[in-house]
PDB file of N, CA and C in Angstrom:
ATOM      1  N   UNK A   1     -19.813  -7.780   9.007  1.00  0.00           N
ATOM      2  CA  UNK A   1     -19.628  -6.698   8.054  1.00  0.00           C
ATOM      3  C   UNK A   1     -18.441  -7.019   7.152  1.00  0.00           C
ATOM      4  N   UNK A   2     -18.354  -7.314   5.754  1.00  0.00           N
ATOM      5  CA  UNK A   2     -17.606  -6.957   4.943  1.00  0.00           C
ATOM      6  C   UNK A   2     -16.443  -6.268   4.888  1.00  0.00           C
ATOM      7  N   UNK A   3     -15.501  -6.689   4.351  1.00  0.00           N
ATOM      8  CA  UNK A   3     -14.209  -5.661   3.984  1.00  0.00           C
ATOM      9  C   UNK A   3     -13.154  -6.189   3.592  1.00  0.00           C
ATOM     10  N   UNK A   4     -11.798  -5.232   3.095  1.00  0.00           N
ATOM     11  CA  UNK A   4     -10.923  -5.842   2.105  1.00  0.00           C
ATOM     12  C   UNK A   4      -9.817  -5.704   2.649  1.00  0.00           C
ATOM     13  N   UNK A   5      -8.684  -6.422   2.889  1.00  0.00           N
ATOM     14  CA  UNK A   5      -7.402  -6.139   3.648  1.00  0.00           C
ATOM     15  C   UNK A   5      -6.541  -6.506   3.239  1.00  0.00           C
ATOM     16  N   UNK A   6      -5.324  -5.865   3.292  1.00  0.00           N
ATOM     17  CA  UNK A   6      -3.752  -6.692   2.806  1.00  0.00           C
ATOM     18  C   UNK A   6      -2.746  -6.406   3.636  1.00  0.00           C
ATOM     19  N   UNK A   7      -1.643  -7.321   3.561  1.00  0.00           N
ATOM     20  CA  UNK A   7      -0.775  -7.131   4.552  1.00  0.00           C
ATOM     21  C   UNK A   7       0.493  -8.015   3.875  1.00  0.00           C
ATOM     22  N   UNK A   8       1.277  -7.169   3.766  1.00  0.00           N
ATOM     23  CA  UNK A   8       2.616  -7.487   3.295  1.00  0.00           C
ATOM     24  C   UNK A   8       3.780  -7.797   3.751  1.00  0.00           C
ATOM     25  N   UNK A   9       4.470  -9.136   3.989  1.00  0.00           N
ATOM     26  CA  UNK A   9       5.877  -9.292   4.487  1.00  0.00           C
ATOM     27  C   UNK A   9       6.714  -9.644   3.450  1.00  0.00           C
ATOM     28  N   UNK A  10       8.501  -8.907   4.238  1.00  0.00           N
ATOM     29  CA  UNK A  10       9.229  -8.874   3.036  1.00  0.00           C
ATOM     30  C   UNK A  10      10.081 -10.523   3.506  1.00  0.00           C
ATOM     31  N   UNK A  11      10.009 -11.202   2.744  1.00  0.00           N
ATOM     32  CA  UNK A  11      10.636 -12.445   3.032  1.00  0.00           C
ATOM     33  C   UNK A  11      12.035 -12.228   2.982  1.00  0.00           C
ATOM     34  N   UNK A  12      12.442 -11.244   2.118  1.00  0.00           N
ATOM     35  CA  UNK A  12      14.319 -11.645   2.235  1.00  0.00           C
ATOM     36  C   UNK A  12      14.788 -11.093   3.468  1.00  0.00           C
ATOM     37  N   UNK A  13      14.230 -10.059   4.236  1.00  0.00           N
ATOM     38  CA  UNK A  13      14.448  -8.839   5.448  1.00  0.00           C
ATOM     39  C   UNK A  13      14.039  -9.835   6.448  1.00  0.00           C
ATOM     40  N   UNK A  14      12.654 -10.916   6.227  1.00  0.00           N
ATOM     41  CA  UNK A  14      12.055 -11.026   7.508  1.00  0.00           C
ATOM     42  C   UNK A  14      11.233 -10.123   8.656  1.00  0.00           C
ATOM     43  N   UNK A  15      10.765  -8.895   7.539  1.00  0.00           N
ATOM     44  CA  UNK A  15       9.917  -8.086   8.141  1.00  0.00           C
ATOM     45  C   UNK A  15       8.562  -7.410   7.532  1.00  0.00           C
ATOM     46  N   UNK A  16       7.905  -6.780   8.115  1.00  0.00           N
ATOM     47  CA  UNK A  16       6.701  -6.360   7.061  1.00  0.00           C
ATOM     48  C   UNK A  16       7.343  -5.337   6.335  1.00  0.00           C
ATOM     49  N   UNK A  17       6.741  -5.077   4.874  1.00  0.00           N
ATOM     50  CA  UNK A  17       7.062  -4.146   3.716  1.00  0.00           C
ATOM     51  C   UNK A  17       6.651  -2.746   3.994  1.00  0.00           C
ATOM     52  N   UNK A  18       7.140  -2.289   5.142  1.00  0.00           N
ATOM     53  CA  UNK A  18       6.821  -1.001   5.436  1.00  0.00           C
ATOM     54  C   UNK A  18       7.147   0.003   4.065  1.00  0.00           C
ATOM     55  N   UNK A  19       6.713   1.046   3.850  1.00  0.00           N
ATOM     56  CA  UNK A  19       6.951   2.008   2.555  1.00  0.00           C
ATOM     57  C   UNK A  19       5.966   1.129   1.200  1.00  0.00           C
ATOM     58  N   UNK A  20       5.652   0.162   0.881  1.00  0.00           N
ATOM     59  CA  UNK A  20       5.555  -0.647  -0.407  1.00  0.00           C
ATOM     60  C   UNK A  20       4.271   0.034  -0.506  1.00  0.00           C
ATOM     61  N   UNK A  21       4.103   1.161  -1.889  1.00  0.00           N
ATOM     62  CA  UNK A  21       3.404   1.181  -2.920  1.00  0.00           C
ATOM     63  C   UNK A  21       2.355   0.095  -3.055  1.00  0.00           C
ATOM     64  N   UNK A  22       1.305   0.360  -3.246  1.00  0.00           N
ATOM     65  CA  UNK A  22      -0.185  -0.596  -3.462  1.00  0.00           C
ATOM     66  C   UNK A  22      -1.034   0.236  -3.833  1.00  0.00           C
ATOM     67  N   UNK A  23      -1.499  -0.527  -5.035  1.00  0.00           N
ATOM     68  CA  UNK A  23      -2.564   0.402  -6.087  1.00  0.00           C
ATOM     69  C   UNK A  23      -3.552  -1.055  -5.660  1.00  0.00           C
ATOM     70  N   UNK A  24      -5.222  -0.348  -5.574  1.00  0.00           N
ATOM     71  CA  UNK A  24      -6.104  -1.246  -5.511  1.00  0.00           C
ATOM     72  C   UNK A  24      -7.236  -0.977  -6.530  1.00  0.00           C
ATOM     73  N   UNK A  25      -7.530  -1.732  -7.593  1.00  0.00           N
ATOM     74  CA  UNK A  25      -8.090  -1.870  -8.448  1.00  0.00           C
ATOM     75  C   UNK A  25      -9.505  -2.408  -8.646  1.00  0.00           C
ATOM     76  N   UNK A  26     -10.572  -2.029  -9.463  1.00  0.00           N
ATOM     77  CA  UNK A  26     -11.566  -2.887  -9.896  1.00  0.00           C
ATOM     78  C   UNK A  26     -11.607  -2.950 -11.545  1.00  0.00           C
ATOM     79  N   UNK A  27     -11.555  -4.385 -11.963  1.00  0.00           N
ATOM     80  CA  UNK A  27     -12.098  -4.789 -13.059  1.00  0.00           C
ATOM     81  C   UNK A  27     -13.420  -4.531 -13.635  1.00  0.00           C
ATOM     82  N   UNK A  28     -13.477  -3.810 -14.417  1.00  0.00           N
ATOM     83  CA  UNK A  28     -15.092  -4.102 -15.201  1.00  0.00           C
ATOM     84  C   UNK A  28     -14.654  -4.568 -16.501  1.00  0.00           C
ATOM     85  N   UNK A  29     -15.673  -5.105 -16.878  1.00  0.00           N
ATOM     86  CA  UNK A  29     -15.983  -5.515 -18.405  1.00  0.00           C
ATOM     87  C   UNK A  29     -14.849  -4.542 -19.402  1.00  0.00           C
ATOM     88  N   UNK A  30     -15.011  -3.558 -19.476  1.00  0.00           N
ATOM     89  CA  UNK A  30     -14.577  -2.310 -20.906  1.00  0.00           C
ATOM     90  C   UNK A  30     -13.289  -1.560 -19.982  1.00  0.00           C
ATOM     91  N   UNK A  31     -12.850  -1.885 -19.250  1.00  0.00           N
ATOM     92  CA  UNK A  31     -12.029  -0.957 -18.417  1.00  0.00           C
ATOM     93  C   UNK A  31     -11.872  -1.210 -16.725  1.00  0.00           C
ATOM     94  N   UNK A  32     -10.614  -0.657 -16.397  1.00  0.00           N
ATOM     95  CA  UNK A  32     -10.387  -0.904 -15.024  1.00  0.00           C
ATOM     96  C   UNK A  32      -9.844   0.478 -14.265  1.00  0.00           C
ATOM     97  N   UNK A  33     -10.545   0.331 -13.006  1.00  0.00           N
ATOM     98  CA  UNK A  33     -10.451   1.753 -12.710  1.00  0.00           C
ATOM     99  C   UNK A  33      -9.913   1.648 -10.872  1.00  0.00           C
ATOM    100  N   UNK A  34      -9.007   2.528 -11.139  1.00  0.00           N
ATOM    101  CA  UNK A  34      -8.031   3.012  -9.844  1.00  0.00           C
ATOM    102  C   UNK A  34      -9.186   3.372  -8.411  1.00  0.00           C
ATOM    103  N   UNK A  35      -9.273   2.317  -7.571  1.00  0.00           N
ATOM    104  CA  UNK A  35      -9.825   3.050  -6.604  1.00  0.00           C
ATOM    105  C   UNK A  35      -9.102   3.530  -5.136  1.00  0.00           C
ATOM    106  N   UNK A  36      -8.247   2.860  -5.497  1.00  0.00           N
ATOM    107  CA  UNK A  36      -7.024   3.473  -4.319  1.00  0.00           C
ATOM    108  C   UNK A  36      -5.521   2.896  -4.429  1.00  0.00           C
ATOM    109  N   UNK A  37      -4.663   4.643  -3.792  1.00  0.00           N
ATOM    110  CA  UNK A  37      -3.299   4.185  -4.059  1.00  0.00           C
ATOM    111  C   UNK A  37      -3.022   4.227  -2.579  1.00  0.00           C
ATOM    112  N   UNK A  38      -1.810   3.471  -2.087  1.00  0.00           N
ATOM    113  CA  UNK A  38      -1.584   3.817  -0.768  1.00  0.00           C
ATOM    114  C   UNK A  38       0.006   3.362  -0.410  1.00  0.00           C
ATOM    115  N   UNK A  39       0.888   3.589   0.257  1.00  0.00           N
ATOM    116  CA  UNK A  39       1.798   3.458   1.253  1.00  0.00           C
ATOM    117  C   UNK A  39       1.541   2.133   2.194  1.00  0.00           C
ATOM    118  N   UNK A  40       1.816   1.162   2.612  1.00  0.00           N
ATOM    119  CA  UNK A  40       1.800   0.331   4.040  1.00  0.00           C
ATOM    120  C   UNK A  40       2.897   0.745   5.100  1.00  0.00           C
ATOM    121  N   UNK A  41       1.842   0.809   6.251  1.00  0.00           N
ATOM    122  CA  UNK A  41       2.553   1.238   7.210  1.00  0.00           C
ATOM    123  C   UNK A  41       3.867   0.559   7.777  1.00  0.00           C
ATOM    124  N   UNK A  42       4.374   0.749   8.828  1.00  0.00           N
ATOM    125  CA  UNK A  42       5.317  -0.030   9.441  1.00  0.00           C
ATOM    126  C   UNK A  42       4.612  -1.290   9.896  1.00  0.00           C
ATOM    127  N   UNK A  43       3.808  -1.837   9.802  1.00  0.00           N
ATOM    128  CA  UNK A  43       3.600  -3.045  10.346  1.00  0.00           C
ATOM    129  C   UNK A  43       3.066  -3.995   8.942  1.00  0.00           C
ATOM    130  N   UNK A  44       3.307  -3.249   7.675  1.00  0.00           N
ATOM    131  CA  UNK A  44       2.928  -3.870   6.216  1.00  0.00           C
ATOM    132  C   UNK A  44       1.618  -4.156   5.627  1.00  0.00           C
ATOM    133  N   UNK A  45       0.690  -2.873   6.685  1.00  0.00           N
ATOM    134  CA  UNK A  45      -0.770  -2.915   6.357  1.00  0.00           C
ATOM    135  C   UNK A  45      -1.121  -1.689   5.713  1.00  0.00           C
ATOM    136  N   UNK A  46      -2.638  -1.038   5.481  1.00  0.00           N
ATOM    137  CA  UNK A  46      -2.493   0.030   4.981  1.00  0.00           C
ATOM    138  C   UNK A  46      -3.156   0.666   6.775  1.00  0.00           C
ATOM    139  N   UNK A  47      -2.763   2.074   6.883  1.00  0.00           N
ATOM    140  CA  UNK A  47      -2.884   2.782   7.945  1.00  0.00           C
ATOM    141  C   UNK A  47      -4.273   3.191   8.580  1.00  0.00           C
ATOM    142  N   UNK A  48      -5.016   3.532   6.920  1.00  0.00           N
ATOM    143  CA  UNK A  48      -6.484   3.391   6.967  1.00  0.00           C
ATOM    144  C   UNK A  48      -7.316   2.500   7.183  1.00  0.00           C
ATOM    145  N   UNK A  49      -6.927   1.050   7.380  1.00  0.00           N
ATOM    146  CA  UNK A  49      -7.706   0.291   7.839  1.00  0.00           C
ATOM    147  C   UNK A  49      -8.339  -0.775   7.176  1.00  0.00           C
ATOM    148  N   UNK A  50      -9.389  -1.151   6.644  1.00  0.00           N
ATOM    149  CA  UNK A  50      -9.496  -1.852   5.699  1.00  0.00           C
ATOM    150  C   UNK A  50      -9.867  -1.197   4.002  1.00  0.00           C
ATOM    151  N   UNK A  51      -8.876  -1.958   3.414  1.00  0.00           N
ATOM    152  CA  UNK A  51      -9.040  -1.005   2.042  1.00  0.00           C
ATOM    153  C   UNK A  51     -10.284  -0.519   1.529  1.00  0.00           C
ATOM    154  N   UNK A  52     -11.445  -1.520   1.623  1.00  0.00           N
ATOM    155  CA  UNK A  52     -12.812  -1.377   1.471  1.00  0.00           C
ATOM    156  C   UNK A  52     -13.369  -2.053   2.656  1.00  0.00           C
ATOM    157  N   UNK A  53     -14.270  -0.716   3.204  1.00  0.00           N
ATOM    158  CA  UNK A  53     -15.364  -0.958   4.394  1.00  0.00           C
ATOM    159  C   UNK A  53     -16.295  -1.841   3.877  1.00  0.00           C
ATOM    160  N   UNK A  54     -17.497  -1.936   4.677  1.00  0.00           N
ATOM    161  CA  UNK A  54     -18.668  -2.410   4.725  1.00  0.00           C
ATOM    162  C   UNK A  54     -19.283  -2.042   3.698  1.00  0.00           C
ATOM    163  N   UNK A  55     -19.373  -0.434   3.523  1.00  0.00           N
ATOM    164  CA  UNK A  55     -20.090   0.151   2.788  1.00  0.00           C
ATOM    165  C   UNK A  55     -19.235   0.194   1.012  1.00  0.00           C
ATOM    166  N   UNK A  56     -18.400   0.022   0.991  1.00  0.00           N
ATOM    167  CA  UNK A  56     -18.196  -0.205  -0.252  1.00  0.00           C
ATOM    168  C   UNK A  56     -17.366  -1.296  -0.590  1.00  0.00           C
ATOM    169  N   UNK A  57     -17.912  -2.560   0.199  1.00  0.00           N
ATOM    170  CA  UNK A  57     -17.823  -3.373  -0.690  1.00  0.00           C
ATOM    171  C   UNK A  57     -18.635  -3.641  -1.843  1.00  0.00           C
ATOM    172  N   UNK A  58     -17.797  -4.391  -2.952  1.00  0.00           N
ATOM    173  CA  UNK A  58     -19.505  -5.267  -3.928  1.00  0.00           C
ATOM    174  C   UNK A  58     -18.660  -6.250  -4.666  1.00  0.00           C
ATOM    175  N   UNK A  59     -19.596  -7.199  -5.055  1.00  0.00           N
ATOM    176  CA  UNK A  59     -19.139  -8.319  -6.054  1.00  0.00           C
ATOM    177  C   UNK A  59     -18.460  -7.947  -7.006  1.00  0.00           C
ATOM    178  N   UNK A  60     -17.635  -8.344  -7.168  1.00  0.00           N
ATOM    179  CA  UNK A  60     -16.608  -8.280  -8.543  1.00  0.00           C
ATOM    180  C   UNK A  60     -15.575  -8.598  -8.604  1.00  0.00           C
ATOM    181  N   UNK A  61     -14.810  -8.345  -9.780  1.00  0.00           N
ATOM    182  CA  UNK A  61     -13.454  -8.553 -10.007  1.00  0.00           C
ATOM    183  C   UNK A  61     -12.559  -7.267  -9.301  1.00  0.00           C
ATOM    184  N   UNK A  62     -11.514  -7.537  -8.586  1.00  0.00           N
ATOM    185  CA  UNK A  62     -10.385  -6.489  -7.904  1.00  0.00           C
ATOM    186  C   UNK A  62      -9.436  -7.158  -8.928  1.00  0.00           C
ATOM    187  N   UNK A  63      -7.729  -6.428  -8.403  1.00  0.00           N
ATOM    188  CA  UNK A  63      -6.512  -6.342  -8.510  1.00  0.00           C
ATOM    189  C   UNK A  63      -6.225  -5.484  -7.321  1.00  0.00           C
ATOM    190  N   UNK A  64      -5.017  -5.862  -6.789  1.00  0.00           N
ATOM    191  CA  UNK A  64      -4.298  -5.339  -6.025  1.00  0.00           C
ATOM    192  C   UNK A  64      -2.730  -5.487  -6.659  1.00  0.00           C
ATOM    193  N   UNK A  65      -1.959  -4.382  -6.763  1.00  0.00           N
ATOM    194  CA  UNK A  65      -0.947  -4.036  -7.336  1.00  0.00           C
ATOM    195  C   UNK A  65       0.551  -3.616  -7.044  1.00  0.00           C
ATOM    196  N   UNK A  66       1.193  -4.752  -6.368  1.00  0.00           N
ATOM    197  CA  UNK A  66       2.375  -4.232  -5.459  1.00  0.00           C
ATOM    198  C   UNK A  66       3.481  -4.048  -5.988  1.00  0.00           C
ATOM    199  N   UNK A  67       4.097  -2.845  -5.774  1.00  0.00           N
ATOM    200  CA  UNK A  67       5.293  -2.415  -6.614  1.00  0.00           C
ATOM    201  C   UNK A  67       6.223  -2.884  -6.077  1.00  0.00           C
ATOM    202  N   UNK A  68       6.729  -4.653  -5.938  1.00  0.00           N
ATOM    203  CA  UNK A  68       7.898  -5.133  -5.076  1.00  0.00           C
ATOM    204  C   UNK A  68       9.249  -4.615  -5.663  1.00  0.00           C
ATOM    205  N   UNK A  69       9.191  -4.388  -6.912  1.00  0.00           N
ATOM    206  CA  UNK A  69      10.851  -3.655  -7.272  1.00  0.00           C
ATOM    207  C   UNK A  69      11.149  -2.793  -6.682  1.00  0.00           C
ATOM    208  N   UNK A  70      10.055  -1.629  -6.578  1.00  0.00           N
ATOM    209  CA  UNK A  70      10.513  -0.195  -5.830  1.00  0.00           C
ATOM    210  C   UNK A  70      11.003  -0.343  -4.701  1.00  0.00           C
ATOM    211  N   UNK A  71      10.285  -0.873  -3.399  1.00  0.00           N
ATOM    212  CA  UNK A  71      10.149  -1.195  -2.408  1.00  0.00           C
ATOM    213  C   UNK A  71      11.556  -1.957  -2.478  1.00  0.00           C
ATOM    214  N   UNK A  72      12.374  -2.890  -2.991  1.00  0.00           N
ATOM    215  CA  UNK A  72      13.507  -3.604  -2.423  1.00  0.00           C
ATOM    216  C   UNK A  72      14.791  -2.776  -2.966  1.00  0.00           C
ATOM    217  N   UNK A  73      14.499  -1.682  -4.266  1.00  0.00           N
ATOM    218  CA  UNK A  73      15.010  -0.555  -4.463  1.00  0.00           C
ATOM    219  C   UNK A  73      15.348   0.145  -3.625  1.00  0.00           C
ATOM    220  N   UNK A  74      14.226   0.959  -2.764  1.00  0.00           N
ATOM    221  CA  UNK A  74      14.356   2.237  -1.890  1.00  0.00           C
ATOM    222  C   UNK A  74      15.150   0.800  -0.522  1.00  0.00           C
ATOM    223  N   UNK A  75      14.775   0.149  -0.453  1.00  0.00           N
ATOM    224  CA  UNK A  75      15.945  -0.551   0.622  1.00  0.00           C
ATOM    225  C   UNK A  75      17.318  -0.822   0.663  1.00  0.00           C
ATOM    226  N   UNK A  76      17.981  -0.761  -0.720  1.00  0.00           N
ATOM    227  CA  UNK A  76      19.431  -0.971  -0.756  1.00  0.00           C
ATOM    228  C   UNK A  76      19.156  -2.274  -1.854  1.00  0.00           C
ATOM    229  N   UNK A  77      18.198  -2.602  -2.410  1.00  0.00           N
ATOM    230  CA  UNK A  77      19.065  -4.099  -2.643  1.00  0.00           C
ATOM    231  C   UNK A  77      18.984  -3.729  -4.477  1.00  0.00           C
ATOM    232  N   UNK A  78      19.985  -4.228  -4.949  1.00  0.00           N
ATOM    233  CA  UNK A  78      20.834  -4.200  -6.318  1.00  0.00           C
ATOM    234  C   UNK A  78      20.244  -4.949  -7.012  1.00  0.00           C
ATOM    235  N   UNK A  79      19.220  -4.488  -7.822  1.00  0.00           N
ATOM    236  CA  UNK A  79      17.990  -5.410  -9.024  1.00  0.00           C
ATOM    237  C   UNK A  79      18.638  -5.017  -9.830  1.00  0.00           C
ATOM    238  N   UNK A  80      18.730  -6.374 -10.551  1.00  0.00           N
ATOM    239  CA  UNK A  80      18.899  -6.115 -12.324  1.00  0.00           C
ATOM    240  C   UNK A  80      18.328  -5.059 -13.229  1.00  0.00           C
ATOM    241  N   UNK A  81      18.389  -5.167 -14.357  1.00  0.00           N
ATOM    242  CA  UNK A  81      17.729  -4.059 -14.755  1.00  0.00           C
ATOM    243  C   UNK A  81      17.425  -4.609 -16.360  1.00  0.00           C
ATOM    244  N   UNK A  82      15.677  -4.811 -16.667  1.00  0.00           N
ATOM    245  CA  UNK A  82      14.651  -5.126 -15.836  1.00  0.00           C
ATOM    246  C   UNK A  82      15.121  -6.221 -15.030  1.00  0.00           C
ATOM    247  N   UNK A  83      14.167  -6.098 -13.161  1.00  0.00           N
ATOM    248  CA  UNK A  83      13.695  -6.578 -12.309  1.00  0.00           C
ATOM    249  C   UNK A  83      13.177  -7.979 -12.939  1.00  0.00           C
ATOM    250  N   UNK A  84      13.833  -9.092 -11.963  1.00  0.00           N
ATOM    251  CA  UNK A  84      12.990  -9.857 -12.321  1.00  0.00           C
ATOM    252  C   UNK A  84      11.536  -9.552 -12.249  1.00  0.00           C
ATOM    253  N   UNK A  85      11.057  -8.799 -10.966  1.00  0.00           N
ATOM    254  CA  UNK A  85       9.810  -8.736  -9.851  1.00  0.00           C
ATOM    255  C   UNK A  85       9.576  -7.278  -9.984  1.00  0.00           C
ATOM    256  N   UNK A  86       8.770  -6.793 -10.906  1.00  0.00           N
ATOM    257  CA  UNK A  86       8.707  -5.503 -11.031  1.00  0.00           C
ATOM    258  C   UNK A  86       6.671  -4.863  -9.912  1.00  0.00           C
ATOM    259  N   UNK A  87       6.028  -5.061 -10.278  1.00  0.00           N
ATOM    260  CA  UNK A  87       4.829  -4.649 -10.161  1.00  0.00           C
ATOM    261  C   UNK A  87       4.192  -6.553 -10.149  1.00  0.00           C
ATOM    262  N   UNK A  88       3.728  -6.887  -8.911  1.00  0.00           N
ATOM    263  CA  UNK A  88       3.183  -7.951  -8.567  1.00  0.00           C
ATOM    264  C   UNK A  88       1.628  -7.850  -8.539  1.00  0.00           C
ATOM    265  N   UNK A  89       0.894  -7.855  -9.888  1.00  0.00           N
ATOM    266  CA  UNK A  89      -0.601  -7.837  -9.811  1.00  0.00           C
ATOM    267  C   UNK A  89      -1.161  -8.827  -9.325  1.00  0.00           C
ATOM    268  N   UNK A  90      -1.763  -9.316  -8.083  1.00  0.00           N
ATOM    269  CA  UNK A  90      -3.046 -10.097  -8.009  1.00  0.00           C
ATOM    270  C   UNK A  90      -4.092  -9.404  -8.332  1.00  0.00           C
ATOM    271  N   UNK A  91      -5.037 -10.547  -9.123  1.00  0.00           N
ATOM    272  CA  UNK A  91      -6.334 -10.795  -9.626  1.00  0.00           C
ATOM    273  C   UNK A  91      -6.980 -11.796  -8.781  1.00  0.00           C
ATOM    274  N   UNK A  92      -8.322 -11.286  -7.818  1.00  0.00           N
ATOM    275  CA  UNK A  92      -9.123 -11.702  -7.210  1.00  0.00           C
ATOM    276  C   UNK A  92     -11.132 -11.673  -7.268  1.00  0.00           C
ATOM    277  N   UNK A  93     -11.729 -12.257  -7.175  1.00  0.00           N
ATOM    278  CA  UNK A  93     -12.961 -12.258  -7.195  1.00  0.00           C
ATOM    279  C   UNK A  93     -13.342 -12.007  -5.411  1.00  0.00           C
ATOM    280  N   UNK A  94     -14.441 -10.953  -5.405  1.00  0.00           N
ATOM    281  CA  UNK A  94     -15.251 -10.870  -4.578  1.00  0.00           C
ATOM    282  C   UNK A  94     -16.983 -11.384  -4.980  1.00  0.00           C
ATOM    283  N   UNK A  95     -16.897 -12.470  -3.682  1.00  0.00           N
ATOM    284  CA  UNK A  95     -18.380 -13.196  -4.370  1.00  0.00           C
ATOM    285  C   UNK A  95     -19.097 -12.877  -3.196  1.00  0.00           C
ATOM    286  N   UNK A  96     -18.845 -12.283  -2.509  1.00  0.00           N
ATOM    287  CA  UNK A  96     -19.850 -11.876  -0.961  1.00  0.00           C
ATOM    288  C   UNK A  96     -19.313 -10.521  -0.470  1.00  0.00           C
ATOM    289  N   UNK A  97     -20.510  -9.556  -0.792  1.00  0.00           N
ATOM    290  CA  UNK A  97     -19.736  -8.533  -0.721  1.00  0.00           C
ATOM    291  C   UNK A  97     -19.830  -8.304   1.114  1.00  0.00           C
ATOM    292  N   UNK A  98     -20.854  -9.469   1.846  1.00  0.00           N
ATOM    293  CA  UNK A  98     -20.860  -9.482   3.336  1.00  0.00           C
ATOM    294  C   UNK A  98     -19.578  -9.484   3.720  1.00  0.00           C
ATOM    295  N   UNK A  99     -19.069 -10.235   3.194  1.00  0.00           N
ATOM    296  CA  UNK A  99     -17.472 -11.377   3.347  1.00  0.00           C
ATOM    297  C   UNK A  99     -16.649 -10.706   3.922  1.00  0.00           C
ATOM    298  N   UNK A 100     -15.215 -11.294   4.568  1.00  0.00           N
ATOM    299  CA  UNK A 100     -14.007 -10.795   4.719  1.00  0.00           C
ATOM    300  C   UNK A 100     -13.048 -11.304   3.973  1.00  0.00           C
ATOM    301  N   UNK A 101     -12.571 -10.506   3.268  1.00  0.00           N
ATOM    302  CA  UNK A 101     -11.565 -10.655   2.152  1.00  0.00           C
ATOM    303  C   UNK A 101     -10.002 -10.370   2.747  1.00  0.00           C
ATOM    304  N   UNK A 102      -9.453 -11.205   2.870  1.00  0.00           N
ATOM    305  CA  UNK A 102      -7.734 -10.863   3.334  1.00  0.00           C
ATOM    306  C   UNK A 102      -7.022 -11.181   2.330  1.00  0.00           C
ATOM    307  N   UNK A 103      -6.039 -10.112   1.726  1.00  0.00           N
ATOM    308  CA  UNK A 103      -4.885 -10.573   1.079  1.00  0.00           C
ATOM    309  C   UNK A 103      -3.792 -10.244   1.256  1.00  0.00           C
ATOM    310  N   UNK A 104      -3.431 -11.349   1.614  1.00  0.00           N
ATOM    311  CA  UNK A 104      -1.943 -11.199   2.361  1.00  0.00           C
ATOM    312  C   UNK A 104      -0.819 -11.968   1.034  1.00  0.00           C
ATOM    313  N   UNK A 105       0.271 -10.798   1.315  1.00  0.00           N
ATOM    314  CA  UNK A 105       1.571 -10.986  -0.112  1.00  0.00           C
ATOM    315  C   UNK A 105       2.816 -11.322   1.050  1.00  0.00           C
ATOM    316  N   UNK A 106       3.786 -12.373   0.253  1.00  0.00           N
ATOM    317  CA  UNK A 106       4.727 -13.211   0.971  1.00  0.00           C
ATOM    318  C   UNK A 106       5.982 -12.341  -0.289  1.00  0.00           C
ATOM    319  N   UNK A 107       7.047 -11.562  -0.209  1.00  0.00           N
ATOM    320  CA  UNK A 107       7.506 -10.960  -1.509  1.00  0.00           C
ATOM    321  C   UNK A 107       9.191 -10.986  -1.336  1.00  0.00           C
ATOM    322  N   UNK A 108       9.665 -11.456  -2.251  1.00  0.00           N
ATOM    323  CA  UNK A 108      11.118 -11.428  -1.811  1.00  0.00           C
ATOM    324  C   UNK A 108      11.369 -10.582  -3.497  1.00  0.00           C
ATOM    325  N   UNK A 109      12.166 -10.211  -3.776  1.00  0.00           N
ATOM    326  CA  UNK A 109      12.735  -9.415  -5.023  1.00  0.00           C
ATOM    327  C   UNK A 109      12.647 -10.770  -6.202  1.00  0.00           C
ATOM    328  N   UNK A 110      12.526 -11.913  -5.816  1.00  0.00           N
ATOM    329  CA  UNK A 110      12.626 -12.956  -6.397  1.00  0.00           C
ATOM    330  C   UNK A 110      11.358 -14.205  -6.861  1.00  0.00           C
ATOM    331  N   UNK A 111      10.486 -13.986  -6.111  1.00  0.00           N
ATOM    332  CA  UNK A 111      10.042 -14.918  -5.475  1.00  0.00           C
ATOM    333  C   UNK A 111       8.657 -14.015  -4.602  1.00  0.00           C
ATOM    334  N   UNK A 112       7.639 -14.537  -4.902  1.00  0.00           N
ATOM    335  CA  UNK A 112       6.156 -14.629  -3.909  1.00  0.00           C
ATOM    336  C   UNK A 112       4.820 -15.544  -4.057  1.00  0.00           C
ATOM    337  N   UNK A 113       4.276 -15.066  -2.847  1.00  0.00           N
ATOM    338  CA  UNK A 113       2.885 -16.002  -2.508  1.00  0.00           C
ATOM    339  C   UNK A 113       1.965 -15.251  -2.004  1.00  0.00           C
ATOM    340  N   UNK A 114       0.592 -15.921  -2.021  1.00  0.00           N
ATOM    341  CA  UNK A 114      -0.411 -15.231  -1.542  1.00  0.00           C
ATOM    342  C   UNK A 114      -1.511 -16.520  -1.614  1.00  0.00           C
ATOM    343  N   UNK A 115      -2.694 -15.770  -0.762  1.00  0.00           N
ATOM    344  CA  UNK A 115      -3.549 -16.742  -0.344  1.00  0.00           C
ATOM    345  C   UNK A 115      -4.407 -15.825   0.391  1.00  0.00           C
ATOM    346  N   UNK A 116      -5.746 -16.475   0.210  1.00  0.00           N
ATOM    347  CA  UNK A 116      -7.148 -15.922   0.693  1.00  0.00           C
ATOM    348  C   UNK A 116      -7.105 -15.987   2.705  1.00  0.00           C
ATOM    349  N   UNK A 117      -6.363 -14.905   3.135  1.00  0.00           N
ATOM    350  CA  UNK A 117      -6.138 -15.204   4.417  1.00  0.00           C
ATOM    351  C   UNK A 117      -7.269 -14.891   5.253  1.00  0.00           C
ATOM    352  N   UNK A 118      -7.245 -14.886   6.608  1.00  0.00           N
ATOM    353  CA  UNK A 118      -8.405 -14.843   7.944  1.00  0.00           C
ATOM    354  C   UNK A 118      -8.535 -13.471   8.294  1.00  0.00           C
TER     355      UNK A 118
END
């Protein structure tokens, strides 16, 4: 069965991005439309589970949208102003909507990575 997941660690802390803001997106052609906002839990996932089930997955273009400024903000740490690292959009293709889709974000206030994880 299909589905969409993310999971966030904060590289400068060395812990998951508990609190971090995530907007999850779909691309169409003429417009892009909000299909979910969410919080990650204390362990830097979302609480609900996988962002998209079985049942709504489908082929297409996503974004997933992490607000790493806020998030190292509400922690104490002293960003310039503008952030280098304000709102971290990945842009991804879903080509099987059977598939398991993992996206996992590596995020320091400075600095990130990502990759089609397991």
């Amino acid at each position: 069965m299909g589905h969409l997941s993310t999971h966030v660690l904060d590289t400068m802390n060395g812990c998951p991005a508990a609190g971090m803001a995530v907007r999850l997106e779909r691309i169409h052609a003429d417009r892009v439309e909000i299909i979910k906002t969410l919080h990650l839990n204390h362990d830097g996932r979302n609480d609900g589970g996988p962002l998209l089930n079985a049942q709504e997955m489908a082929v297409g273009r996503y974004r997933l949208v992490f607000a790493v400024a806020a998030y190292f903000r509400a922690r104490g740490v002293v960003l310039p102003e503008p952030a280098f690292l304000d709102e971290v959009p990945l842009d991804f293709g879903i080509a099987d909507a059977a598939g398991h889709y993992h996206v996992p974000l590596l995020a320091s206030p400075w600095a990130y990575s990502t990759y089609r994880g397991s």
